[in-house]
Protein backbone atom coordinates (compact mmCIF):
# COMPACT_ATOMS: atom_id res chain seq x y z
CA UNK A 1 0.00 0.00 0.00
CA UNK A 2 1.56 3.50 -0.74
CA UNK A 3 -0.42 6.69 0.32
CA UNK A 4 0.04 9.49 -1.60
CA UNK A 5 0.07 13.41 -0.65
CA UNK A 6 -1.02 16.28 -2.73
CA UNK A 7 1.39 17.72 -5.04
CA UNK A 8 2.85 21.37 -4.82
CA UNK A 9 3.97 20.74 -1.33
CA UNK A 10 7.49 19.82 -0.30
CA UNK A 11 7.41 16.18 1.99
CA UNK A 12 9.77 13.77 3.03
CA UNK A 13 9.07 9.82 3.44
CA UNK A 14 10.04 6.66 5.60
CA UNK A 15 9.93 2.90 4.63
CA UNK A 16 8.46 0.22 7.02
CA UNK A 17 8.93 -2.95 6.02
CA UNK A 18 5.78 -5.95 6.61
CA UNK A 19 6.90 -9.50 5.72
CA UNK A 20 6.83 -9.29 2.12
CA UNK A 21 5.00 -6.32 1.72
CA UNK A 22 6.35 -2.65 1.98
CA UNK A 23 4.18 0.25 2.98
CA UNK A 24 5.56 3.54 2.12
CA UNK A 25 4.14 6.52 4.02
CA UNK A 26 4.65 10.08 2.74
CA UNK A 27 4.25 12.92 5.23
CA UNK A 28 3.38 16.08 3.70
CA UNK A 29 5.29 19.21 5.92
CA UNK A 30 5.58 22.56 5.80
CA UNK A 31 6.95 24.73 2.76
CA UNK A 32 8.37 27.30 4.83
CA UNK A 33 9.73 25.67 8.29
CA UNK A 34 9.76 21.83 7.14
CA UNK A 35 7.04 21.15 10.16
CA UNK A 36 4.86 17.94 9.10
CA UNK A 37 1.42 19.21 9.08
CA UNK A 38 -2.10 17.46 9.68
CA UNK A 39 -4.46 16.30 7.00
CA UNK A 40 -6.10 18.99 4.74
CA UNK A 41 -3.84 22.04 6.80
CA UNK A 42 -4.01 24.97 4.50
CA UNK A 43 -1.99 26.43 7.01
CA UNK A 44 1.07 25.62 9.34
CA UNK A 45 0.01 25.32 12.81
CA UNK A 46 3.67 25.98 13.69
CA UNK A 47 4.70 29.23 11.96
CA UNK A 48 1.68 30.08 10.14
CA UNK A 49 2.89 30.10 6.78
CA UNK A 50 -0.30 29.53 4.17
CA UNK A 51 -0.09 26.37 2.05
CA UNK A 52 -0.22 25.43 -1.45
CA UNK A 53 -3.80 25.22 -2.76
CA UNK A 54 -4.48 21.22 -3.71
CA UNK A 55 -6.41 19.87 -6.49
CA UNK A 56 -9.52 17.69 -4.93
CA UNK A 57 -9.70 15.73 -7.43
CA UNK A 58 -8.05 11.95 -8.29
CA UNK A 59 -6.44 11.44 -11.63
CA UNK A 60 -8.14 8.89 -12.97
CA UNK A 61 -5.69 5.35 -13.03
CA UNK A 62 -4.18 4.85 -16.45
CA UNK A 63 -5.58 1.68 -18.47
CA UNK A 64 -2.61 -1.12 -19.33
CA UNK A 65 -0.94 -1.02 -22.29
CA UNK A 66 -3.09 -2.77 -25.13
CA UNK A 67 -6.42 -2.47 -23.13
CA UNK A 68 -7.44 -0.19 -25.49
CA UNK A 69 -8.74 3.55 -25.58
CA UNK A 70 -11.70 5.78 -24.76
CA UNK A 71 -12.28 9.47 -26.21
CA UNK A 72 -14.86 11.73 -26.72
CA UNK A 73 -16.33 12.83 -30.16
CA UNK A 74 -16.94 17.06 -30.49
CA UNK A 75 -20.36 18.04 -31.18
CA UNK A 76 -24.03 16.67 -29.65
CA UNK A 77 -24.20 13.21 -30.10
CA UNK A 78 -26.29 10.87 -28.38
CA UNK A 79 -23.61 8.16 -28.39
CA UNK A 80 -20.52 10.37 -28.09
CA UNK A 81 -18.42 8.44 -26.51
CA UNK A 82 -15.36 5.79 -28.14
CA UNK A 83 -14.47 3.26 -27.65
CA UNK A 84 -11.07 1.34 -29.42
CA UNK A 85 -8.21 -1.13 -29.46
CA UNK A 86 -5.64 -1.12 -31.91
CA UNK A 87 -6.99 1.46 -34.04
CA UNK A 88 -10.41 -0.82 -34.28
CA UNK A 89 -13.65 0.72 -33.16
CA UNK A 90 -15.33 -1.40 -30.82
CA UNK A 91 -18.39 0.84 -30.52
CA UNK A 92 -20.47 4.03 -29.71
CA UNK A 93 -21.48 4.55 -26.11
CA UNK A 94 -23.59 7.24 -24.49
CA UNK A 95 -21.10 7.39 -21.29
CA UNK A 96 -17.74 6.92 -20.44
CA UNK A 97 -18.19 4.49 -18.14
CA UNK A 98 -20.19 2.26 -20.93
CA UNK A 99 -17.63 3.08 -23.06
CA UNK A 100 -14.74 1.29 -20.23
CA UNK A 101 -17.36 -1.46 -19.89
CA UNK A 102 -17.26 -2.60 -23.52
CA UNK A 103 -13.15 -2.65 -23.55
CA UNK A 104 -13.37 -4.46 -20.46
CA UNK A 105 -15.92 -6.67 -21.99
CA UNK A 106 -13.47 -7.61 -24.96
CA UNK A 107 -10.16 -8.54 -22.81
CA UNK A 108 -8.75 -11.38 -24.04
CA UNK A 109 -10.01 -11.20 -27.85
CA UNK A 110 -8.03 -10.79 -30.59
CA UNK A 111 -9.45 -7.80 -32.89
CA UNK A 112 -8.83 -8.12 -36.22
CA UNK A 113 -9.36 -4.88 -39.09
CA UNK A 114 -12.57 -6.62 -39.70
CA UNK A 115 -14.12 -6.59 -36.61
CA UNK A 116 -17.02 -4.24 -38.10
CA UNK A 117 -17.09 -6.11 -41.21
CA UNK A 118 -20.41 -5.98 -42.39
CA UNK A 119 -22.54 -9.57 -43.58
CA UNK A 120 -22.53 -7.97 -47.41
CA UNK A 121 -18.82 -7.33 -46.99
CA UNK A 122 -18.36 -11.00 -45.91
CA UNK A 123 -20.29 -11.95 -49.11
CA UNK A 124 -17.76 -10.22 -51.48
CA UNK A 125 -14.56 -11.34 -49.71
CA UNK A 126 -16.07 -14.93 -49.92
CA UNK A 127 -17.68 -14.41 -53.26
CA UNK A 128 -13.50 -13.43 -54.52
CA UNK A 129 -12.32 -16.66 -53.11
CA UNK A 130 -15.39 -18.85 -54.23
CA UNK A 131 -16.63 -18.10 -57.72
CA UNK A 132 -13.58 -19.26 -59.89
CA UNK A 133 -13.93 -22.72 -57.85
CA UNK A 134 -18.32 -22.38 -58.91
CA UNK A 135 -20.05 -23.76 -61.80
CA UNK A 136 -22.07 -20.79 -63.73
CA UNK A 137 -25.11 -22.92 -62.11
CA UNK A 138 -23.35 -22.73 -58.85
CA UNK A 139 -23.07 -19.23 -59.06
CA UNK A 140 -26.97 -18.81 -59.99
CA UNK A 141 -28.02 -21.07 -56.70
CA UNK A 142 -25.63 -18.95 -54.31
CA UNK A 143 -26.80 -15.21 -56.06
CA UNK A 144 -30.38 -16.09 -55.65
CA UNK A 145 -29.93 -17.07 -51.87
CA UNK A 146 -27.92 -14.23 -50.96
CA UNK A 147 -30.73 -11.81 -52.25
CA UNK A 148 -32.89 -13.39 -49.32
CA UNK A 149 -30.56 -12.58 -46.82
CA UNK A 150 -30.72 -8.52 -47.91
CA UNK A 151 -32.30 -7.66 -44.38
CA UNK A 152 -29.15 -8.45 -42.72
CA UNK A 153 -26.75 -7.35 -45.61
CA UNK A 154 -26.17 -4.52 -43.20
CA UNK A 155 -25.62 -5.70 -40.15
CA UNK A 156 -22.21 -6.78 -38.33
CA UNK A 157 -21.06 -9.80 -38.97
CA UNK A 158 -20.25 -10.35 -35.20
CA UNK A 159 -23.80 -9.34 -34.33
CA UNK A 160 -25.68 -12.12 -36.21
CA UNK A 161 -26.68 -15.05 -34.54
CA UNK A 162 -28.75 -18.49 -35.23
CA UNK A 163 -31.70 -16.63 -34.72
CA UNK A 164 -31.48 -14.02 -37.25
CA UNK A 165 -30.73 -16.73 -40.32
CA UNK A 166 -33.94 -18.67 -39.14
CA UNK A 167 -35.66 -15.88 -39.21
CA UNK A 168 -34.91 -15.36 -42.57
CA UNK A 169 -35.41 -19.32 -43.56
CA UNK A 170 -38.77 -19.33 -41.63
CA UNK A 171 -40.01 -16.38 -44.19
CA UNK A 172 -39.58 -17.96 -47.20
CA UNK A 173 -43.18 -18.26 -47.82
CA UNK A 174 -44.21 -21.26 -49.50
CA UNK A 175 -40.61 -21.72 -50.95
CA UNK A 176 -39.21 -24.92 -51.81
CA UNK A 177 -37.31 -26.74 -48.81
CA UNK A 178 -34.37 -27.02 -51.73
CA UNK A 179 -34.17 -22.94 -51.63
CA UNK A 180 -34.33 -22.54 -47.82
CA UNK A 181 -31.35 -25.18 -47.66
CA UNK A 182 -29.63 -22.99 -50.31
CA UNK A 183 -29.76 -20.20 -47.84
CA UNK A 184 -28.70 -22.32 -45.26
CA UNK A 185 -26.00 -23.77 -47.37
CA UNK A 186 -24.89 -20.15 -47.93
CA UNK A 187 -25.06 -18.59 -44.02
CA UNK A 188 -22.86 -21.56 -43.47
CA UNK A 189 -20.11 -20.73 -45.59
CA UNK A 190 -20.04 -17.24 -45.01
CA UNK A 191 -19.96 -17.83 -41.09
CA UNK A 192 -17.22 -20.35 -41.95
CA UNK A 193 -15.09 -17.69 -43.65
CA UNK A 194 -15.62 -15.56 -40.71
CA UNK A 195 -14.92 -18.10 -38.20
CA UNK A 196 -11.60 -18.78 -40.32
CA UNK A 197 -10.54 -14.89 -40.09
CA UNK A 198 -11.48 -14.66 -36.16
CA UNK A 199 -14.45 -12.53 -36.70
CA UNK A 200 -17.04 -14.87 -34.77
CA UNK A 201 -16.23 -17.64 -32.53
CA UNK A 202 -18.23 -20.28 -34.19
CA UNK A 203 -20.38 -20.67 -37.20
CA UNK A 204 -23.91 -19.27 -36.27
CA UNK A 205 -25.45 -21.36 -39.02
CA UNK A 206 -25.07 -24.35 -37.83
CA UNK A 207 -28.46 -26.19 -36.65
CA UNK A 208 -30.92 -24.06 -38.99
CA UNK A 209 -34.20 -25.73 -39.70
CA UNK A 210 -35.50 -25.65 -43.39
CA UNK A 211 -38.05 -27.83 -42.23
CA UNK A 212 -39.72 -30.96 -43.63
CA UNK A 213 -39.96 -31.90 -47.46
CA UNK A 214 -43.69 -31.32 -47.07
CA UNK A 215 -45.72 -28.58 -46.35
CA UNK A 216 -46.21 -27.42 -43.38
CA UNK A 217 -49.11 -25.40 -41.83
CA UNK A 218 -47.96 -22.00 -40.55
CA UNK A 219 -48.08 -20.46 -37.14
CA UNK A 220 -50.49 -18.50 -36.23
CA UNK A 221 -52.40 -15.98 -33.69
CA UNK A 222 -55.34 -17.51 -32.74
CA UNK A 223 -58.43 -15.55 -32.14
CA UNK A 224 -57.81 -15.42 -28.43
CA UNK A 225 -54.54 -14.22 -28.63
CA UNK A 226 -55.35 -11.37 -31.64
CA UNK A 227 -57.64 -10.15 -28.72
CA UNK A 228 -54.78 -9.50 -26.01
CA UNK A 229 -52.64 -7.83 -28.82
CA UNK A 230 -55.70 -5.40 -29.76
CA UNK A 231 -56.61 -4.41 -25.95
CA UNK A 232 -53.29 -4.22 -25.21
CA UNK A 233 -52.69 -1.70 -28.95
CA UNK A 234 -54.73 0.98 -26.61
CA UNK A 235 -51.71 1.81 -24.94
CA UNK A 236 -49.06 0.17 -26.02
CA UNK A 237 -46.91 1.63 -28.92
CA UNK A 238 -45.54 -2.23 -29.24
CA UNK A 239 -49.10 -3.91 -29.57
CA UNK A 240 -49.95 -0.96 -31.94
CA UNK A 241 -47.05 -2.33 -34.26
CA UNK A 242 -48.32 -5.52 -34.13
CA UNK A 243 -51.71 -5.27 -34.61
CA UNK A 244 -50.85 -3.38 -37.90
CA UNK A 245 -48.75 -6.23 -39.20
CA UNK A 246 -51.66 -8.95 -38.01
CA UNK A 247 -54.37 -6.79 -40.43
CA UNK A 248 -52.17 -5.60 -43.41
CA UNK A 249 -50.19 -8.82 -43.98
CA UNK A 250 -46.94 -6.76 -44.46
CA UNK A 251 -43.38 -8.22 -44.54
CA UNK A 252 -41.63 -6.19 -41.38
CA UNK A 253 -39.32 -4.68 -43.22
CA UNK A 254 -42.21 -3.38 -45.65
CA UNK A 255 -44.10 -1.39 -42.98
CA UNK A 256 -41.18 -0.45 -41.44
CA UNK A 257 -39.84 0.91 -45.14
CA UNK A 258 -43.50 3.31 -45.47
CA UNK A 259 -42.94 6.73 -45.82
CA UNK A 260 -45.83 8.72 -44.26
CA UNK A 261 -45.89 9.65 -47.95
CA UNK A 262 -47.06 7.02 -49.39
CA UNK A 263 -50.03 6.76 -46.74
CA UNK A 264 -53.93 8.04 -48.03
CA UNK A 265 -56.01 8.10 -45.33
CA UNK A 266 -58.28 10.92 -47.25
CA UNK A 267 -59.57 8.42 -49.80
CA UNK A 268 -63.04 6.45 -49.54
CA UNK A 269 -60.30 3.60 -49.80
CA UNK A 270 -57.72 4.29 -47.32
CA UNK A 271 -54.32 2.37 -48.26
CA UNK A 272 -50.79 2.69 -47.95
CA UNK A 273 -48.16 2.03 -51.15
CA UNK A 274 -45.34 -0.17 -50.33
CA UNK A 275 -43.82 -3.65 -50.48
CA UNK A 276 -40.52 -5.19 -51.49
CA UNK A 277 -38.84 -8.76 -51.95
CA UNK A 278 -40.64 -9.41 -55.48
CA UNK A 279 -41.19 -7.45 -58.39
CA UNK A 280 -45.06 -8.66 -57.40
CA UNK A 281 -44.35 -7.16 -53.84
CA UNK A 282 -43.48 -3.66 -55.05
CA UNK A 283 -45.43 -0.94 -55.04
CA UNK A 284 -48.05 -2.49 -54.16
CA UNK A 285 -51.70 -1.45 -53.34
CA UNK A 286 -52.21 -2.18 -48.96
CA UNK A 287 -55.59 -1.69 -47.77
CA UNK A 288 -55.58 -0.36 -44.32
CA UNK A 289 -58.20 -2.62 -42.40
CA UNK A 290 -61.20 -1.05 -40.20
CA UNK A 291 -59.25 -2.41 -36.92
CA UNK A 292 -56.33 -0.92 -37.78
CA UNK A 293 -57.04 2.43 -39.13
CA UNK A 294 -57.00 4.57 -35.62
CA UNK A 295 -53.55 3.07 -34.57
CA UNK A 296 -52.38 4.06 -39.15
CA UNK A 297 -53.68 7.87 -38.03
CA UNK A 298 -51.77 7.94 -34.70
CA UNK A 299 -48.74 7.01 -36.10
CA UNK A 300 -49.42 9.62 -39.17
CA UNK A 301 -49.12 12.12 -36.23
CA UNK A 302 -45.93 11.29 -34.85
CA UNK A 303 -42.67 12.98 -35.85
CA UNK A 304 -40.80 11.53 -38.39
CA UNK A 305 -40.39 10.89 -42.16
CA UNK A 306 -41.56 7.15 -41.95
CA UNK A 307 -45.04 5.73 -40.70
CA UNK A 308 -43.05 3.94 -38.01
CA UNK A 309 -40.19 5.82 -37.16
CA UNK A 310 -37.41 5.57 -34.87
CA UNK A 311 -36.30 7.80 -32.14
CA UNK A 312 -34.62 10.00 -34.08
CA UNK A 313 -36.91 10.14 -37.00
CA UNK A 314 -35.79 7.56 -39.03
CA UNK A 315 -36.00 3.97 -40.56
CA UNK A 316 -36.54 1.73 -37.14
CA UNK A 317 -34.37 -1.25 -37.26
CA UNK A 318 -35.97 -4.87 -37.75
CA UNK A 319 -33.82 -6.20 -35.26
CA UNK A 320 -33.87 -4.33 -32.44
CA UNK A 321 -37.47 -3.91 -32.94
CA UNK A 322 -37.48 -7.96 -32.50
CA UNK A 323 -35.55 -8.20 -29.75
CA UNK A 324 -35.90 -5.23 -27.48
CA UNK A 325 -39.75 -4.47 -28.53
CA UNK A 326 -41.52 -7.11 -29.94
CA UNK A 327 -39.97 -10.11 -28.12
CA UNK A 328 -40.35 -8.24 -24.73
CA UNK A 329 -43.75 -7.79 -25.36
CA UNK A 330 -44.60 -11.61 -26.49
CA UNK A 331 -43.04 -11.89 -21.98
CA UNK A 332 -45.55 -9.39 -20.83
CA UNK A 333 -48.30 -10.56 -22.62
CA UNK A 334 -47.64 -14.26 -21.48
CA UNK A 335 -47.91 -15.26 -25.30
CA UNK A 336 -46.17 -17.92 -27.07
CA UNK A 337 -42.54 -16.58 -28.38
CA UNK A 338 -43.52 -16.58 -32.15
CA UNK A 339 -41.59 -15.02 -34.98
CA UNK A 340 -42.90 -12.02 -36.59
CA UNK A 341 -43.52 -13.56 -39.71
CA UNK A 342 -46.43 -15.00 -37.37
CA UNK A 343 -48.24 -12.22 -38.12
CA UNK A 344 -47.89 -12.35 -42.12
CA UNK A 345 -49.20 -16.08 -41.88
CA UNK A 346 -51.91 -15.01 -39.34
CA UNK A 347 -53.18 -12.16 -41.58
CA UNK A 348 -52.99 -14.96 -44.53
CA UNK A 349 -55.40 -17.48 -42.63
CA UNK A 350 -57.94 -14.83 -41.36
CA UNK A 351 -58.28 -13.79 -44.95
CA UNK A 352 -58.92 -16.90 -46.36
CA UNK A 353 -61.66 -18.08 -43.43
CA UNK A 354 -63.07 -14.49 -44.54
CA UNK A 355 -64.22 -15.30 -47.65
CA UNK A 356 -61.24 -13.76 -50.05
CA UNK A 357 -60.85 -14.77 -53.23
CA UNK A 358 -57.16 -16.11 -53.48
CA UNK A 359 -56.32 -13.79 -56.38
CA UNK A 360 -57.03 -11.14 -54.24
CA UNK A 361 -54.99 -11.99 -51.36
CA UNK A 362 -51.85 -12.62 -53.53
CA UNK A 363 -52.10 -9.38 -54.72
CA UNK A 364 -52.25 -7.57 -51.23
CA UNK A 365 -49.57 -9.82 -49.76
CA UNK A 366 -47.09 -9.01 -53.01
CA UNK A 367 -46.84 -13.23 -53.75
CA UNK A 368 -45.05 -13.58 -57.27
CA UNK A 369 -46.92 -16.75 -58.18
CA UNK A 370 -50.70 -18.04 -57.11
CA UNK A 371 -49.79 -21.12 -55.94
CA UNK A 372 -48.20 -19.19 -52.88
CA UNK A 373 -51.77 -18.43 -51.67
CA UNK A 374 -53.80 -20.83 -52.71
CA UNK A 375 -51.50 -23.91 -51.36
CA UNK A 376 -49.46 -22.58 -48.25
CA UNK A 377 -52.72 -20.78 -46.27
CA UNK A 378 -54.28 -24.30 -46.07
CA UNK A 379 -56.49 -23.69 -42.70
CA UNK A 380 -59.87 -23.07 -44.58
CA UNK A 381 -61.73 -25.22 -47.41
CA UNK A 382 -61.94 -24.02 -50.52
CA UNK A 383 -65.70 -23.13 -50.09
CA UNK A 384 -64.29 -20.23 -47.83
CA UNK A 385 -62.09 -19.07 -50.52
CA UNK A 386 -65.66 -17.49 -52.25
CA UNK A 387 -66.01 -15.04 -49.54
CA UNK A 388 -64.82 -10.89 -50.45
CA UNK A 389 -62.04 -9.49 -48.72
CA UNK A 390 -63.32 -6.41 -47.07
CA UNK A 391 -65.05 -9.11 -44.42
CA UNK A 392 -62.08 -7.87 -42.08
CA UNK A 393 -63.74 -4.21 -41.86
């Protein structure tokens, strides 16, 4: 143990020696007659002399050499705060002490230049070393699966996890089972070549389910559950999210892609424009559903360029939404943990026991091919199929 006295103050010092431990004890004495003095003295009790003035503060303890770095960005930022290693950003924090936590967090790791590397840039460093080895076929199979796995093109490699690549697989709707194993043949390799260049510790695709060679009935919300989700919409910005998905039949990334824009709530038809994945999907024609127009108009009221925006205004992210909004909410509601593609399917069946002609559906839920609709949503007869649309309000 060593105590230490304030600085701009003259002081002498004396060893004493404790088996194998030494404590060294600084006095801190007088700058004019050499008198120790007591504890926080500004001035000498034996001549009088006035003391240096002593900073109150502690100097915060220097981090180790190769622990990395924390500094603060100029300007107003909500996550100000760096932190690094090696010249590698490990992240944004809002605090400093966040900031400490995350270097802390990563002792121990070895951080490579590609420690942000993004799942796209994974796909062209892999794509370099793969292709000359691929047949043009080859080439065709692995092109076509990586286009599903655009909603996490994006992300950080280090991020993704088993769960994110099933969620893709599970919304492949009404695909073959040989396309979702192409996708999982193709999260495999590209978690391989990041396992081989120490981005991830293990290859995240392992385990996916592309499910059984024949169809399988979807998921849904049944009537009882739709029921907690819409009392609990009232007041619950989560719920409200939901309930929009259950009665549109939107992909996630679709609603979360509307601009307030493209939104017509003036019309004897209200509808939004939107939709992606297919050149069927696109631009697309969305009713807005009786159930769901209130919580569409409270939403068109909120700041922000997008129907469902962010905190800041912006795009809101499919994945945190998951797993900081919509999972948490699944817990409080004490519902079954379902993916959100739950609510596509669940939208799909209540259609179809509605009365909607299948052509009709496939055009609102942006399938490419009829057989989508008319063979996946199995869970009415086809007697029900005769039945208009607008039976949801």
């Amino acid at each position: 143990m060593r105590i230490i006295m304030p600085d701009h103050h003259d002081y002498t010092t004396s060893w004493v020696g404790f088996s194998s431990y030494t404590l060294e004890v600084v006095f801190l004495i007088c700058i004019r007659c050499k008198e120790p003095l007591p504890d926080g003295a500004l001035y000498c009790p034996a001549c009088g002399k006035k003391q240096a003035q002593t900073a109150s503060t502690t100097k915060a303890r220097k981090r180790a050499n190769g622990m990395g770095t924390v500094y603060k960005l100029k300007g107003k930022r909500k996550r100000p705060w760096v932190a690094a290693r090696k010249g590698v950003i490990v992240g944004y924090y809002s605090t400093k002490t966040e900031a400490l936590e995350a270097l802390a967090a990563i002792q121990g790791e070895r951080l490579s230049d590609w420690y942000n590397i993004t799942l796209e840039e994974v796909f062209e460093h892999w794509k370099a070393q793969a292709w000359p080895e691929l047949a043009e076929k080859s080439q065709e199979m692995y092109s076509g699966a990586w286009k599903k796995l655009s909603p996490l093109a994006s992300r950080k490699m280090r991020e993704i996890r088993t769960a994110d690549y099933q969620e893709i697989i599970d919304g492949l709707d009404g695909k073959s089972r040989s396309l979702k194993n192409q996708v999982r043949v193709i999260c495999s390799q590209l978690c391989k070549w990041a396992q081989a260049n120490d981005i991830i510790p293990r290859n995240y695709a392992e385990g996916l389910n592309v499910g059984k060679s024949t169809t399988k009935e979807k998921q849904i919300f049944t009537a009882e559950e739709r029921k907690i989700i819409e009392t609990a919409a009232k007041t619950d910005p989560v719920a409200r999210i939901v309930m929009i998905l259950i009665y549109s039949g939107m992909r996630i990334n679709e609603l979360f892609s509307v601009r307030k824009t493209d939104v017509h709530l003036d019309r004897q038809t209200p509808h939004m424009i939107g939709g992606e994945k297919t050149d069927a999907g696109r631009d697309r024609t969305i009713p807005i559903a009786l159930p769901i127009l209130a919580h569409v108009r409270a939403l068109m009221q909120e700041p922000g360029e997008y129907l469902v925006s962010n905190t800041q205004g912006g795009k809101k992210s499919y994945h945190n939404f998951r797993e900081r909004e919509y999972y948490p909410l699944l817990e409080r509601l004490e519902l079954p943990k379902r993916t959100l593609h739950t609510t596509r399917h669940t939208f799909a069946s209540m259609m179809v026991e509605a009365g909607a002609r299948p052509e009709d559906l496939q055009k609102i839920m942006g399938h490419a091919d009829y057989s989508v609709t008319a063979n996946i949503y199995n869970h009415a007869n086809a007697e029900q199929l005769t039945r208009a649309i607008r039976l949801l309000g």
